[in-house]
N, C-alpha and C. Protein backbone atom coordinates (compact mmCIF):
# COMPACT_ATOMS: atom_id res chain seq x y z
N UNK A 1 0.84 -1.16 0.00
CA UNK A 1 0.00 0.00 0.00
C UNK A 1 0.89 1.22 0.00
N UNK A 2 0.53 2.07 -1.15
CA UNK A 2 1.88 3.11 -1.34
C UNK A 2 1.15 4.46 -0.75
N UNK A 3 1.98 5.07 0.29
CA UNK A 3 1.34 6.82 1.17
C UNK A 3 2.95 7.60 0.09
N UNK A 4 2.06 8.34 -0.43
CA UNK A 4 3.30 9.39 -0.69
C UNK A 4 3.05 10.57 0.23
N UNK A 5 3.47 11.54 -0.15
CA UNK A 5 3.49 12.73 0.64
C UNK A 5 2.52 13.72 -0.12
N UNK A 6 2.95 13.66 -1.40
CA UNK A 6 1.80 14.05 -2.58
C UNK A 6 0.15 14.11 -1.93
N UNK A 7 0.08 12.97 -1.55
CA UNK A 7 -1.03 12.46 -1.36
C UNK A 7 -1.50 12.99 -0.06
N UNK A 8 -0.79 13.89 0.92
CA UNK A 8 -0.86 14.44 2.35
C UNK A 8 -0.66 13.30 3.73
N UNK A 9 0.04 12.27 3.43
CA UNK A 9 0.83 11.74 3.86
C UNK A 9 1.72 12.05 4.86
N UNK A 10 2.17 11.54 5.90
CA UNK A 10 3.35 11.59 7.30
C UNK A 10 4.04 10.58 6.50
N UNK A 11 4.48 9.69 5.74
CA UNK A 11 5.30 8.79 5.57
C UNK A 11 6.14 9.23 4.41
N UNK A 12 7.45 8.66 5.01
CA UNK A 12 8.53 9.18 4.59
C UNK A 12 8.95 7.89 3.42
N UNK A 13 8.80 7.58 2.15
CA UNK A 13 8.80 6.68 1.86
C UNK A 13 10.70 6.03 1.83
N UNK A 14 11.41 7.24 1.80
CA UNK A 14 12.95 6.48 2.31
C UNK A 14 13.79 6.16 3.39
N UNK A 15 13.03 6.55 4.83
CA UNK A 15 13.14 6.37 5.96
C UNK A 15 11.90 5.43 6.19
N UNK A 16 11.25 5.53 6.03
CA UNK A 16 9.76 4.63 6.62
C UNK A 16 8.97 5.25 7.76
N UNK A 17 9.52 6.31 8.48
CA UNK A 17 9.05 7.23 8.68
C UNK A 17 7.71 7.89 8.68
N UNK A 18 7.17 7.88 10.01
CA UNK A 18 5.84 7.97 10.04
C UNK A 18 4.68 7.69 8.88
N UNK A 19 5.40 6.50 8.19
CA UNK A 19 3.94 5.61 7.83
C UNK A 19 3.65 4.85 8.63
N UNK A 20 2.04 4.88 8.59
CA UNK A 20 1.00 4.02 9.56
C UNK A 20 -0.24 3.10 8.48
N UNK A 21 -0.41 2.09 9.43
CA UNK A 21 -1.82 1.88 8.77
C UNK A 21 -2.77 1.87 9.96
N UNK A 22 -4.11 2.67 9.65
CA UNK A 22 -4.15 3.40 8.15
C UNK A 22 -3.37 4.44 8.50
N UNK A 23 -3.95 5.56 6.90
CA UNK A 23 -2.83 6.26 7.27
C UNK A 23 -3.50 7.50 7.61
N UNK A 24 -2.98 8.78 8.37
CA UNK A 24 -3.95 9.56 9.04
C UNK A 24 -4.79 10.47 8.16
N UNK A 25 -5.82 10.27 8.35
CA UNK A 25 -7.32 11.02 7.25
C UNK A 25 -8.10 10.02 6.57
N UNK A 26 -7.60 8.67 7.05
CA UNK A 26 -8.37 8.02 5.55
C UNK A 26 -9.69 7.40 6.40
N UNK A 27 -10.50 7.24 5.82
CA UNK A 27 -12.10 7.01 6.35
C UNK A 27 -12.11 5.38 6.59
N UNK A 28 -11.79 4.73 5.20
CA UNK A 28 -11.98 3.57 5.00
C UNK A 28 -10.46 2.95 4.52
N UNK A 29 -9.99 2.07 5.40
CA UNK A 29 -8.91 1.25 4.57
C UNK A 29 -8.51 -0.16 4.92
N UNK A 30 -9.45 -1.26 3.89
CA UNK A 30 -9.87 -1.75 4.51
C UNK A 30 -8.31 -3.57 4.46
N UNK A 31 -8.54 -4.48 5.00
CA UNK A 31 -7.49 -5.13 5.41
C UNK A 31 -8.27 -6.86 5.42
N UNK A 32 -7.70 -7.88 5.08
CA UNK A 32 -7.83 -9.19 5.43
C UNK A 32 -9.26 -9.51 6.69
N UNK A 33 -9.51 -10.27 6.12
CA UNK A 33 -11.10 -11.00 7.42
C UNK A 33 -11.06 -12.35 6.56
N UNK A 34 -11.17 -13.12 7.51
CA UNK A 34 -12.02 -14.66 7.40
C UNK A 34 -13.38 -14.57 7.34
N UNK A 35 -14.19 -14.76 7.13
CA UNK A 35 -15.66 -14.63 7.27
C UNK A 35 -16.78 -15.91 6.95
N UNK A 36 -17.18 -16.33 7.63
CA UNK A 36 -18.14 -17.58 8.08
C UNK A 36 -18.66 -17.48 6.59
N UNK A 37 -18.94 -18.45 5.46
CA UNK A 37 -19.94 -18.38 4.47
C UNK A 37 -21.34 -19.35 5.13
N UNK A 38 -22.09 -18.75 4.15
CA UNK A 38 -23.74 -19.16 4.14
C UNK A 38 -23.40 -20.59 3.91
N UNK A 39 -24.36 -22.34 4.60
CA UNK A 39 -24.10 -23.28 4.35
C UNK A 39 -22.66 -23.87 4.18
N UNK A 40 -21.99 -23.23 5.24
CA UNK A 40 -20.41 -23.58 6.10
C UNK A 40 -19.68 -23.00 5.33
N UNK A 41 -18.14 -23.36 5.94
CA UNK A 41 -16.71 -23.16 5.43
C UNK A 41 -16.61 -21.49 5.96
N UNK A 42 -15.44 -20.94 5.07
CA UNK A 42 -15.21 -19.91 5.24
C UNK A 42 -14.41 -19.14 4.28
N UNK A 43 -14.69 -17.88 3.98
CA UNK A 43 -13.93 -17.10 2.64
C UNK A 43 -13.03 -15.85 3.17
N UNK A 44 -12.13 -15.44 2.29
CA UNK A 44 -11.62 -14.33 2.93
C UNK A 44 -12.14 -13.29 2.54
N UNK A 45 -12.03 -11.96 2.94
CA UNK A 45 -12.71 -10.87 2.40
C UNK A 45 -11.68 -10.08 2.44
N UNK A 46 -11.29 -8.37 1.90
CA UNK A 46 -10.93 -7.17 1.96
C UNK A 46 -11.75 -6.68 2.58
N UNK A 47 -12.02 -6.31 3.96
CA UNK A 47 -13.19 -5.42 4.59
C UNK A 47 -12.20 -4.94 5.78
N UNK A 48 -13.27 -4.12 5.99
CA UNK A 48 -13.22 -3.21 7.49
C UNK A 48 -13.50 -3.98 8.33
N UNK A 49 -13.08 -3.71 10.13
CA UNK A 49 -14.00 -4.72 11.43
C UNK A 49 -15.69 -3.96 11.14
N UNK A 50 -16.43 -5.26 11.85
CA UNK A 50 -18.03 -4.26 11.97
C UNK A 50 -18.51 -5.64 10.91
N UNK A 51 -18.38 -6.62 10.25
CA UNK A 51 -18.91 -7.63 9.07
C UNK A 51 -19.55 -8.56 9.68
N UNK A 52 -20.84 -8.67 9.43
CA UNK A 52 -21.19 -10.23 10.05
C UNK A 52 -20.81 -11.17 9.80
N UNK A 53 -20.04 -11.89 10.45
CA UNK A 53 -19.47 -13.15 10.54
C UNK A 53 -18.31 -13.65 10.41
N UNK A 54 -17.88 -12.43 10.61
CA UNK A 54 -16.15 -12.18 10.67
C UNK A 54 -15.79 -13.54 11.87
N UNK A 55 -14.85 -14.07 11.14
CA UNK A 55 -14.12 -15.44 12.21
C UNK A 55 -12.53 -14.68 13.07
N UNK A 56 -11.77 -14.05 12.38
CA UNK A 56 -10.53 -13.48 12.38
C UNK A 56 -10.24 -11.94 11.79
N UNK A 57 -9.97 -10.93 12.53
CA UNK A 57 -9.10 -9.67 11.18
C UNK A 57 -7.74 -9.99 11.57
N UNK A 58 -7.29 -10.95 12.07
CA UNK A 58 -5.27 -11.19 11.74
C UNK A 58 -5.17 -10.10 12.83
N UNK A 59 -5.20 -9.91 13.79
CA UNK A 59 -4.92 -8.82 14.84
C UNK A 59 -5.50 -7.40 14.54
N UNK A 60 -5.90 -7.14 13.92
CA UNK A 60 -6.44 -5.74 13.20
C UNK A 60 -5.73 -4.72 12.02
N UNK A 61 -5.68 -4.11 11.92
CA UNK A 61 -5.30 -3.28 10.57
C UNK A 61 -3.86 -3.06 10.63
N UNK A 62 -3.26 -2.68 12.05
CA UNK A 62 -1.89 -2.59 11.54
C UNK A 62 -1.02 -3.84 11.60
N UNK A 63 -1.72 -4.69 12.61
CA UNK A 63 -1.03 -6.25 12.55
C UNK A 63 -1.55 -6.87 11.38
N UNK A 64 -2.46 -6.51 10.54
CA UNK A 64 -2.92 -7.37 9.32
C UNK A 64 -2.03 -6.87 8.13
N UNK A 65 -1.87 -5.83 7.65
CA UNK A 65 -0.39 -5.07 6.99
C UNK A 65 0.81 -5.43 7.27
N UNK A 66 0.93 -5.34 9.12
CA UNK A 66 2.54 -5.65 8.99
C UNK A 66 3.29 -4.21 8.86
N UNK A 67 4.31 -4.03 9.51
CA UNK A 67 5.09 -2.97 9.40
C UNK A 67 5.49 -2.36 7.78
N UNK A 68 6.17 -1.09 7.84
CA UNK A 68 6.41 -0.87 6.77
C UNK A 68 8.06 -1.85 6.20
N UNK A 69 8.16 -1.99 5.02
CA UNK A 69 8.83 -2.92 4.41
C UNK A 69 9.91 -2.47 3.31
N UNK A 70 10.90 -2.22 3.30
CA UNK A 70 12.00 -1.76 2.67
C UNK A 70 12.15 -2.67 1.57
N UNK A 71 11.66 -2.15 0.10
CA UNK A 71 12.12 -2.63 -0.95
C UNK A 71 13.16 -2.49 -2.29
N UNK A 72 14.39 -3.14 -2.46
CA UNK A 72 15.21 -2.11 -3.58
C UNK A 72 14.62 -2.64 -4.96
N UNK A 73 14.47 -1.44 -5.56
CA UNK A 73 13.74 -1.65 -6.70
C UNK A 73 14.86 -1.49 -7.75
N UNK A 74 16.21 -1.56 -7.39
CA UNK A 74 17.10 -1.33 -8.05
C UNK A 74 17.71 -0.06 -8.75
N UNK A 75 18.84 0.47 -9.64
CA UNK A 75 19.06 1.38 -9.95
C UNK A 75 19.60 2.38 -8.78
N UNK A 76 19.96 2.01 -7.59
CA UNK A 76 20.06 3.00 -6.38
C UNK A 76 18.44 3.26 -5.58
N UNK A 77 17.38 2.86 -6.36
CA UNK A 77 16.17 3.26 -5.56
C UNK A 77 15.78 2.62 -4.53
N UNK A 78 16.05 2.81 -3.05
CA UNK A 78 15.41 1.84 -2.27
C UNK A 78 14.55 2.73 -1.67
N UNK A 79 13.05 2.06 -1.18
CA UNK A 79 12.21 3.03 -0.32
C UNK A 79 11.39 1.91 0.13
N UNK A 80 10.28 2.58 1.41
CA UNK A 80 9.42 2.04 1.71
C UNK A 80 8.15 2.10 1.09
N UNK A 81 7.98 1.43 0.35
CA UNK A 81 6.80 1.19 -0.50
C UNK A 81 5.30 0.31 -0.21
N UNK A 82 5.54 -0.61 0.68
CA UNK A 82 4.79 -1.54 0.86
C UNK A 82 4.48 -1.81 2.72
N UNK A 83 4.33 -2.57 2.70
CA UNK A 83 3.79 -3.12 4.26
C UNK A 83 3.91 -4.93 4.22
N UNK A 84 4.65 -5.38 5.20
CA UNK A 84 4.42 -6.98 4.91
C UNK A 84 4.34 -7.17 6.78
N UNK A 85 2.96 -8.21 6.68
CA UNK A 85 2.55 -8.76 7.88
C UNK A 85 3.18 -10.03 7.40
N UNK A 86 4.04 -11.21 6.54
CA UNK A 86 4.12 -12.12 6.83
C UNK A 86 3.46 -12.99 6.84
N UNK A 87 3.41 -14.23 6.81
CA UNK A 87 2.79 -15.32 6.98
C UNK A 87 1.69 -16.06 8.05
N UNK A 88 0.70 -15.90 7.42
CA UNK A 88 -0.45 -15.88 8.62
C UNK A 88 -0.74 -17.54 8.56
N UNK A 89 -1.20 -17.98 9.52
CA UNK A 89 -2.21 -19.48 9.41
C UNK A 89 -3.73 -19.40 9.18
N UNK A 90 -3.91 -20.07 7.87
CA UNK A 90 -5.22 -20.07 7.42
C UNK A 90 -6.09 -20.60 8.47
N UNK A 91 -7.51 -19.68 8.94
CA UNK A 91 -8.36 -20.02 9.82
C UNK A 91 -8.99 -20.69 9.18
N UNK A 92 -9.48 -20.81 7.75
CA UNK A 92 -10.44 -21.77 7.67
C UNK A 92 -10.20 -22.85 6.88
N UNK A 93 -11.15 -23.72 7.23
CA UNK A 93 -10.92 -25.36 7.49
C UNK A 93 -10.77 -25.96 5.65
């Protein structure tokens, strides 16, 4: 998830630097859910907390992202571009 500064942004995308998730002003941004389906099992969704039948949000929005994540994109460019939470265990069956 890319915050420039452009965009009115605190994150510094070459320090990492006060990026957050979310990031400050945004209404909706939404992150990983398990969610119970109709006649069993379970699906993942992109949503906000507040969903009926949410099983899991992965710790919530900033544990579901994961810190910010230093990527070199080569050419001398390295920045923080992204967010990685890592490897989660699938809740459903």
């Amino acid at each position: 998830m890319i915050q420039s500064e452009a965009s009115g942004s605190t994150c510094n995308i070459f320090t990492g630097g006060g990026c957050t998730i979310p990031p400050a002003g945004s209404a909706f941004y939404p992150w990983m859910h398990t969610l119970k389906r109709p006649g069993g099992g379970c699906a993942f969704a992109l949503v906000n907390d507040g969903v009926p039948g949410a099983i899991s949000n992965f710790g919530g929005a900033a544990a579901g992202w994961g810190p910010p994540e230093q990527t070199d994109f080569g050419a001398g460019f390295v920045a923080f571009l992204n967010f990685a939470s890592g490897a989660t265990a699938n809740p459903c069956p």
